[in-house]
Protein backbone atom coordinates (compact mmCIF):
# COMPACT_ATOMS: atom_id res chain seq x y z
CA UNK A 1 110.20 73.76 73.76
CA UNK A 2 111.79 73.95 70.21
CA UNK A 3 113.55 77.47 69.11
CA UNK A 4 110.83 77.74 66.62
CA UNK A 5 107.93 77.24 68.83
CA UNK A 6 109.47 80.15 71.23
CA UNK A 7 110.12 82.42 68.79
CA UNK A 8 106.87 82.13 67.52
CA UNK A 9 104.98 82.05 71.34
CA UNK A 10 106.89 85.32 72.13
CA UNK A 11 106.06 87.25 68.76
CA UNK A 12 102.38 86.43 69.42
CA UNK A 13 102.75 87.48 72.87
CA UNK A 14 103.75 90.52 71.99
CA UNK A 15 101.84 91.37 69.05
CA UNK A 16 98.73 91.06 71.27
CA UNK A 17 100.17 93.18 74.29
CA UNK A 18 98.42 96.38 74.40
CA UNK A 19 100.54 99.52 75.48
CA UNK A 20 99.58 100.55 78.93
CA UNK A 21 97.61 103.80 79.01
CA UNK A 22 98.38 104.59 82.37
CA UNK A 23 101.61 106.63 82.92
CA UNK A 24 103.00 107.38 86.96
CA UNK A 25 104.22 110.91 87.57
CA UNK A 26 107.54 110.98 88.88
CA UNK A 27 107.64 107.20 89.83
CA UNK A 28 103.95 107.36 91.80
CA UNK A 29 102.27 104.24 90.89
CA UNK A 30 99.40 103.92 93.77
CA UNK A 31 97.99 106.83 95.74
CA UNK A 32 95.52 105.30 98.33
CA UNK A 33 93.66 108.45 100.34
CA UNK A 34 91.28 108.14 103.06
CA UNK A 35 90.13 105.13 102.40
CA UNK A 36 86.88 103.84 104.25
CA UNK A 37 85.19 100.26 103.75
CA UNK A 38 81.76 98.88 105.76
CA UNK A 39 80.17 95.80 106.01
CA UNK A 40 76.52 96.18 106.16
CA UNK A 41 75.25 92.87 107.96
CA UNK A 42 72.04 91.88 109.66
CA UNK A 43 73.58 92.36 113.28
CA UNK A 44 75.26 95.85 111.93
CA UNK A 45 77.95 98.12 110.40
CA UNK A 46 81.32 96.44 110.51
CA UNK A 47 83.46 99.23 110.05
CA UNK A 48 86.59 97.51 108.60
CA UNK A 49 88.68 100.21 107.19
CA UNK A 50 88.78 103.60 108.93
CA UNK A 51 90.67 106.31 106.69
CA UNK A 52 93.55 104.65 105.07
CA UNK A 53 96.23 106.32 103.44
CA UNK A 54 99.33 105.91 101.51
CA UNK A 55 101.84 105.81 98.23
CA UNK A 56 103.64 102.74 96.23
CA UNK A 57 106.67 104.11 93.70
CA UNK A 58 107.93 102.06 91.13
CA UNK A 59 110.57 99.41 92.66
CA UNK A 60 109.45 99.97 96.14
CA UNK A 61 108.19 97.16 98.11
CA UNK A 62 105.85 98.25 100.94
CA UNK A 63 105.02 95.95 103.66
CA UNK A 64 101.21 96.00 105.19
CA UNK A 65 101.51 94.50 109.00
CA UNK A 66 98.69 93.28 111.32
CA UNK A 67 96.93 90.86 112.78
CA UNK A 68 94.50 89.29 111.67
CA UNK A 69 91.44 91.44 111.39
CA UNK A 70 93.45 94.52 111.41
CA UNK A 71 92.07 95.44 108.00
CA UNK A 72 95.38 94.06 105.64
CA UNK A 73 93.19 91.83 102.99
CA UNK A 74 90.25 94.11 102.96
CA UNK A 75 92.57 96.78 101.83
CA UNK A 76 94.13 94.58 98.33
CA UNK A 77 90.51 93.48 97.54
CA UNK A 78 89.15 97.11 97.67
CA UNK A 79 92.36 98.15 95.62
CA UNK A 80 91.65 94.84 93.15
CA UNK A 81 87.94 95.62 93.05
CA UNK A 82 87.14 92.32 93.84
CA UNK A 83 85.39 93.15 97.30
CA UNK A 84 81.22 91.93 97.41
CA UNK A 85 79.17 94.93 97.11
CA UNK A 86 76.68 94.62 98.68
CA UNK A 87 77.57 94.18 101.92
CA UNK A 88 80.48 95.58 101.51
CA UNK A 89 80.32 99.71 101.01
CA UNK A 90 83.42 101.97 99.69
CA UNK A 91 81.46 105.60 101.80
CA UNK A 92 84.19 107.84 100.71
CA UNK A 93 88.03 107.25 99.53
CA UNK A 94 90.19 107.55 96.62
CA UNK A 95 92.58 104.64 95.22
CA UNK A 96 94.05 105.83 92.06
CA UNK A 97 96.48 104.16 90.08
CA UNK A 98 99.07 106.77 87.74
CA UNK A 99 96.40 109.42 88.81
CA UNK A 100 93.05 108.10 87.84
CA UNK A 101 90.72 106.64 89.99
CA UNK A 102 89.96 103.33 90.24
CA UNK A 103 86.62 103.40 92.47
CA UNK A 104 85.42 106.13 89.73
CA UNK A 105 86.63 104.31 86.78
CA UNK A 106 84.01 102.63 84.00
CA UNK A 107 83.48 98.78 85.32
CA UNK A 108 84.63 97.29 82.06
CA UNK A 109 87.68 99.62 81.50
CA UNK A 110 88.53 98.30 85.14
CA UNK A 111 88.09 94.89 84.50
CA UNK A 112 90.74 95.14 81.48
CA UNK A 113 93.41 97.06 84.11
CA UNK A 114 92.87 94.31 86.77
CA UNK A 115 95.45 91.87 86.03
CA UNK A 116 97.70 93.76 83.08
CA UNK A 117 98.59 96.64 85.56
CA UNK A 118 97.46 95.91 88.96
CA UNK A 119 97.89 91.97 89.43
CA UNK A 120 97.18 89.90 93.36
CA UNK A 121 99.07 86.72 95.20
CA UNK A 122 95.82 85.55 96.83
CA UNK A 123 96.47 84.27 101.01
CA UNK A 124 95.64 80.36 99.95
CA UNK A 125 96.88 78.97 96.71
CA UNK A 126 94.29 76.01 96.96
CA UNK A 127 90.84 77.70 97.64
CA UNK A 128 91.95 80.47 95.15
CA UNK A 129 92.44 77.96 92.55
CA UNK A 130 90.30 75.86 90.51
CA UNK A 131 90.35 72.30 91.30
CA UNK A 132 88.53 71.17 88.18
CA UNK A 133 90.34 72.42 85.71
CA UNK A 134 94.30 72.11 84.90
CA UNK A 135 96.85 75.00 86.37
CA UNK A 136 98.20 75.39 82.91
CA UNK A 137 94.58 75.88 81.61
CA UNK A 138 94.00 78.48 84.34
CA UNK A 139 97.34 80.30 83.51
CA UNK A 140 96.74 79.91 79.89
CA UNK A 141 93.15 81.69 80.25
CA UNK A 142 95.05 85.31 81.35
CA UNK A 143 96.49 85.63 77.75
CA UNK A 144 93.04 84.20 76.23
CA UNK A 145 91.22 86.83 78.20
CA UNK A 146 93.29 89.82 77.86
CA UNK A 147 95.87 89.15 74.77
CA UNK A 148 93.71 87.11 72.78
CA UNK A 149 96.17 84.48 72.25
CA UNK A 150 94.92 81.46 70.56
CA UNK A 151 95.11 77.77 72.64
CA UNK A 152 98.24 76.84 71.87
CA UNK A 153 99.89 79.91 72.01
CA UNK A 154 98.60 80.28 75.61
CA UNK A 155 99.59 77.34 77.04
CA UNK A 156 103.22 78.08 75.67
CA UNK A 157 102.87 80.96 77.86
CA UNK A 158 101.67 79.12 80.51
CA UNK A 159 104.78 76.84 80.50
CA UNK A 160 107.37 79.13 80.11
CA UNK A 161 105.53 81.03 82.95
CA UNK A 162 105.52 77.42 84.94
CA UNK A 163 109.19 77.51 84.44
CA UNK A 164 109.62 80.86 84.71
CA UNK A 165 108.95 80.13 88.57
CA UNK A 166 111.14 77.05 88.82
CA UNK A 167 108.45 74.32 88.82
CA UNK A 168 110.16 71.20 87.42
CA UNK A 169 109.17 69.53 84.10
CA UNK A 170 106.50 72.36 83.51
CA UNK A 171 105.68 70.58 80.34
CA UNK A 172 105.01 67.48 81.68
CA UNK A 173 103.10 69.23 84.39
CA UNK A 174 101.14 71.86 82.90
CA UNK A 175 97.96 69.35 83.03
CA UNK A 176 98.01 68.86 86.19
CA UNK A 177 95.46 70.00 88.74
CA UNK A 178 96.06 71.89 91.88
CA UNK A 179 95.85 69.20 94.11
CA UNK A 180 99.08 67.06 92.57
CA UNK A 181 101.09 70.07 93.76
CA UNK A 182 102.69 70.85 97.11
CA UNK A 183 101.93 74.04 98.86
CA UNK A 184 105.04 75.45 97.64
CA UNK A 185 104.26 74.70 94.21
CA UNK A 186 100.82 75.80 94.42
CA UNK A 187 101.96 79.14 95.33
CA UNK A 188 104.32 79.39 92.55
CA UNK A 189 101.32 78.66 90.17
CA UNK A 190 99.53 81.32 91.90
CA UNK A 191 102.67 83.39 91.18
CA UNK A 192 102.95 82.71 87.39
CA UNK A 193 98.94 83.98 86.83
CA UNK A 194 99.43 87.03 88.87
CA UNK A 195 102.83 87.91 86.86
CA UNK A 196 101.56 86.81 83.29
CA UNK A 197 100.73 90.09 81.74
CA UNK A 198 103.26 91.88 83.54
CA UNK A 199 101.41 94.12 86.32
CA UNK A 200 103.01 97.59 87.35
CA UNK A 201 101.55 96.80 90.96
CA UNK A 202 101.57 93.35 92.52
CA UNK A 203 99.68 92.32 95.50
CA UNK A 204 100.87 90.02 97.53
CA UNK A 205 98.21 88.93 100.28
CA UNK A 206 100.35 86.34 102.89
CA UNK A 207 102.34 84.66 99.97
CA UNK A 208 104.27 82.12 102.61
CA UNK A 209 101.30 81.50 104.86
CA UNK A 210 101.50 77.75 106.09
CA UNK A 211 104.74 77.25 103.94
CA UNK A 212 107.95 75.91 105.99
CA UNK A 213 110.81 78.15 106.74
CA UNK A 214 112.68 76.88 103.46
CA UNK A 215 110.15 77.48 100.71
CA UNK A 216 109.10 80.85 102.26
CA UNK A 217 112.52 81.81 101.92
CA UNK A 218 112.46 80.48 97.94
CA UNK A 219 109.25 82.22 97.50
CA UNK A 220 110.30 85.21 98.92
CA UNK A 221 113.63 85.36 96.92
CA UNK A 222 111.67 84.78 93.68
CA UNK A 223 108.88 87.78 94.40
CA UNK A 224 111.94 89.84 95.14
CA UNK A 225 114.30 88.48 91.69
CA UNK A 226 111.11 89.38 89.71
CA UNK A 227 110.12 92.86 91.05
CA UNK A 228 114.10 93.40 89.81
CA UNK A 229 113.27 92.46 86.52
CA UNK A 230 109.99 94.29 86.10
CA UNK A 231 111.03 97.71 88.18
CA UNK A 232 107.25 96.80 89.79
CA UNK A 233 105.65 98.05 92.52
CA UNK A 234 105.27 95.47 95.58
CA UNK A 235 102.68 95.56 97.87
CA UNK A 236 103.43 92.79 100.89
CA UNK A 237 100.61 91.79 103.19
CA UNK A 238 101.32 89.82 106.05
CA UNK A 239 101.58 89.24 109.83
CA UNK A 240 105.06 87.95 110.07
CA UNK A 241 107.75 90.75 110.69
CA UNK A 242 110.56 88.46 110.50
CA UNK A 243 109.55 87.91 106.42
CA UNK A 244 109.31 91.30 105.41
CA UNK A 245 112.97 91.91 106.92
CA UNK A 246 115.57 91.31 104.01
CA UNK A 247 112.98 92.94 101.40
CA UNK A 248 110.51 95.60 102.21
CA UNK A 249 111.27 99.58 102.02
CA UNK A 250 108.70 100.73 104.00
CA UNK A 251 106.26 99.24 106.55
CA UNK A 252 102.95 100.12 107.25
CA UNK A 253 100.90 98.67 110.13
CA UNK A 254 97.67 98.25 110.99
CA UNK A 255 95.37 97.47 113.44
CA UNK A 256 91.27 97.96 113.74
CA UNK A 257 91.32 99.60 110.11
CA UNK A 258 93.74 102.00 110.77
CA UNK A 259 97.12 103.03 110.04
CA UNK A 260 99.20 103.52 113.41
CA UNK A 261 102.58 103.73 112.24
CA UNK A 262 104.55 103.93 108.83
CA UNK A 263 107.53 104.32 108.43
CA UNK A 264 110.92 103.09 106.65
CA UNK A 265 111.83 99.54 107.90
CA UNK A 266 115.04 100.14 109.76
CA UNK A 267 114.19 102.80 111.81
CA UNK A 268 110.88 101.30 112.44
CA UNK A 269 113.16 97.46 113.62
CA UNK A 270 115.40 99.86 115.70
CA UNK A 271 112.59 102.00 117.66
CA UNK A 272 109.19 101.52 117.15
CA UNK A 273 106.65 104.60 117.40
CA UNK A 274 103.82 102.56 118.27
CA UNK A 275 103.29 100.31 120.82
CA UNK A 276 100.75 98.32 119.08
CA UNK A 277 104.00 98.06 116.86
CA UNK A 278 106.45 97.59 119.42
CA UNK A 279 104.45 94.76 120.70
CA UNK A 280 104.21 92.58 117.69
CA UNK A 281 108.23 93.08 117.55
CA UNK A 282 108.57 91.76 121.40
CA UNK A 283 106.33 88.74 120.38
CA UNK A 284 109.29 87.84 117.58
CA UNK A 285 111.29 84.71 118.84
CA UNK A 286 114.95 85.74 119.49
CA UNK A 287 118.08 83.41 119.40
CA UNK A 288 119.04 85.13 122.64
CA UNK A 289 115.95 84.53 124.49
CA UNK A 290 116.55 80.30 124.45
CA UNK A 291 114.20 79.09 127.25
CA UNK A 292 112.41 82.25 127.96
CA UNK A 293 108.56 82.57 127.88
CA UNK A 294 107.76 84.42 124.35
CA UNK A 295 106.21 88.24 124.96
CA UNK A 296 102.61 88.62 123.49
CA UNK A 297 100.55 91.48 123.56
CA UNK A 298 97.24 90.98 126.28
CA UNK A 299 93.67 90.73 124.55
CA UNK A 300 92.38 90.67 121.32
CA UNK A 301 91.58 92.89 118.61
CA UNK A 302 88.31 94.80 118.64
CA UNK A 303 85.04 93.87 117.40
CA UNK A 304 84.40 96.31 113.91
CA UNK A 305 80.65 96.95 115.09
CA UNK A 306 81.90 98.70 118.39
CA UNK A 307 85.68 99.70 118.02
CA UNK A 308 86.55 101.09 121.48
CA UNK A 309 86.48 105.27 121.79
CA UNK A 310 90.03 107.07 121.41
CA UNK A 311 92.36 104.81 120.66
CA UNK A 312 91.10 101.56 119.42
CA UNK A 313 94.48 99.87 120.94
CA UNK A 314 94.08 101.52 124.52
CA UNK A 315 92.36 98.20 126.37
CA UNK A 316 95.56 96.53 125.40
CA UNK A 317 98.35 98.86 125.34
CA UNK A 318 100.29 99.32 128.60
CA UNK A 319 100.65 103.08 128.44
CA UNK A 320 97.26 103.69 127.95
CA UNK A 321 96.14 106.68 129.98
CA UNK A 322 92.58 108.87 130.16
CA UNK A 323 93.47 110.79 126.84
CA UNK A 324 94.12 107.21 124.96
CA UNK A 325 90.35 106.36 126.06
CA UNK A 326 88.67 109.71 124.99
CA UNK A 327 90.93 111.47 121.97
CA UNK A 328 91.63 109.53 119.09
CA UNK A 329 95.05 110.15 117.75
CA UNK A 330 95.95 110.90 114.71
CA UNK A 331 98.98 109.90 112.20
CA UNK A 332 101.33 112.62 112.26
CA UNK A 333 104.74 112.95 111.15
CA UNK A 334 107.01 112.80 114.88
CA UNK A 335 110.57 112.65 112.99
CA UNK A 336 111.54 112.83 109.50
CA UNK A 337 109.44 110.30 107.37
CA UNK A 338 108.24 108.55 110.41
CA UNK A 339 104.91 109.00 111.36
CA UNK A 340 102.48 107.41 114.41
CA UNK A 341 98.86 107.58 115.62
CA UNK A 342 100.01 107.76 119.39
CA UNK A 343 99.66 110.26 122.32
CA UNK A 344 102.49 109.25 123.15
CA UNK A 345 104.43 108.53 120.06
CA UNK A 346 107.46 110.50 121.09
CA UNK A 347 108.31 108.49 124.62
CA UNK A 348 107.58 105.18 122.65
CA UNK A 349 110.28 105.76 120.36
CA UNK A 350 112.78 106.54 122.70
CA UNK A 351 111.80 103.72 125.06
């Protein structure tokens, strides 16, 4: 790309970029509070988020952990607004973004902060994307849509974005569709879309699902390298504890809609509160285990139409006793800035 043809991309970028109208109070970008979401279905009430609370600050990168199931993606689609409704139902919650609340907000004035303040990796790069049209043109239509950018200027964007992630000859390959890309390089297109009108918040649901050890790493490093340059927020959704190691703050996990434990990630690595928690840490292959059969945690997750009474983890926690099966815990704080929904929160941690 000439000097010229920059110079000129970038002023017309910016010319068209609104300023944002949202402002966080002392660093708070995202204040989720008891947060509830139902499925309404033909065979019943699929209760898949059960009072969900926390906080993202500007620069932090919080971690969501869980199985599958355990609530994680239902969670950055109710905060995108992109869940079905019907059947899905928000019954009662707040999510507000720099104090104003998204599930209240007008549709349209929602629509126009999706994507320019609150932006999502979605969990597979080629279902999310379009296979008839080119991943340039698809790039290209976020500054269309939202900063009015003529054609041309918008597919500059899109290559410098293209680059911007380290896909090779972007130029050359901004016509390409999504299926003349690797994996890896599918996710980096998804990448370049959700960071192309610089979001506050990014959501990123399982960004190195079904990616080898090596690009997960690159991807990883490159999520990290921009939330530097942006001072975003990072939400990080996944089931994989060792990926979330070298860059989350704070980890939240989750399991049959709930929160069970938060907490910042070292203690949490050190001495879990949970043992839903300490579980899916004992299933982590070790260097020093060589040869040894892996630990997993007994059962499976609970069906949403009939989560178990108490605590939804007592059929498959091992310290499960008659108040696990009749009183549901609550999360409460059991140390400084550590908190757990267990009976028994207090001998997990110093197991």
């Amino acid at each position: 790309m000439s000097e010229t043809m920059t110079t000129t991309t970038t002023r017309a970028a910016k010319k068209a970029v609104p300023e944002s109208r949202y402002v966080p109070e002392d660093g708070l970008l995202l204040d989720v509070e008891d947060l509830h979401v139902e499925f309404h279905t033909a065979d019943g009430i699929a209760k898949a988020i059960n009072g969900v609370s926390f906080q993202l600050r500007q620069g932090e990168t919080l971690a969501i952990l869980g199985e599958s199931g355990s609530g994680k993606s239902v969670t950055a689609q109710a905060i995108m607004g992109i869940l079905d409704m019907p059947p899905a139902v928000i019954p009662e919650g707040k999510i507000r973004y720099c104090g104003q609340d998204l599930l209240t907000m007008d549709p349209e004035v929602r629509r126009k902060t999706r994507g320019p303040e609150i932006s999502m990796i979605f969990q597979d790069a080629l279902s999310s994307l379009n296979p008839v049209f080119p991943v340039g043109w698809q790039i290209a239509e976020m500054f269309r849509q939202h900063r009015e950018l003529n054609k041309s200027d918008a597919m500059n964007e899109a290559v410098r974005l293209m680059e911007r992630v380290q896909i090779p000859a972007a130029r050359e390959r901004v016509k390409a569709y999504p299926h003349q890309f690797s994996g890896g390089m599918r996710q980096r297109i998804m990448i370049a879309m959700a960071i192309a009108l610089d979001p506050a918040v990014l959501i990123a649901d399982e960004p190195t699902t079904a990616l080898d050890v090596t690009v997960q790493a690159q991807i990883m490093a490159l999520l990290e390298e921009l939330q530097e340059e942006r001072k975003m927020g990072l939400i990080l959704i996944t089931h994989d504890l060792g990926v979330v190691a070298d860059v989350a703050d704070r980890i939240a996990v989750m399991y049959a809609g709930r929160l069970v434990e938060t907490a910042d990630i070292l203690p949490l690595y050190a001495s879990p509160a949970h043992p839903y928690t300490r579980g899916l840490l004992e299933s982590i292959p070790r260097l020093d285990q060589k040869g040894q059969t892996l630990a997993a945690i007994g059962g499976l997750p609970p069906n949403l139409m009939r989560i178990p009474q108490g605590c939804a983890f007592n059929p498959r926690c091992r310290m499960a006793q008659d108040i696990c099966r009749q009183d549901r815990p609550e999360l409460r704080e059991i140390v400084s800035g550590r908190f757990s929904a267990c009976h028994f929160a207090e001998e997990v941690i110093d197991a």
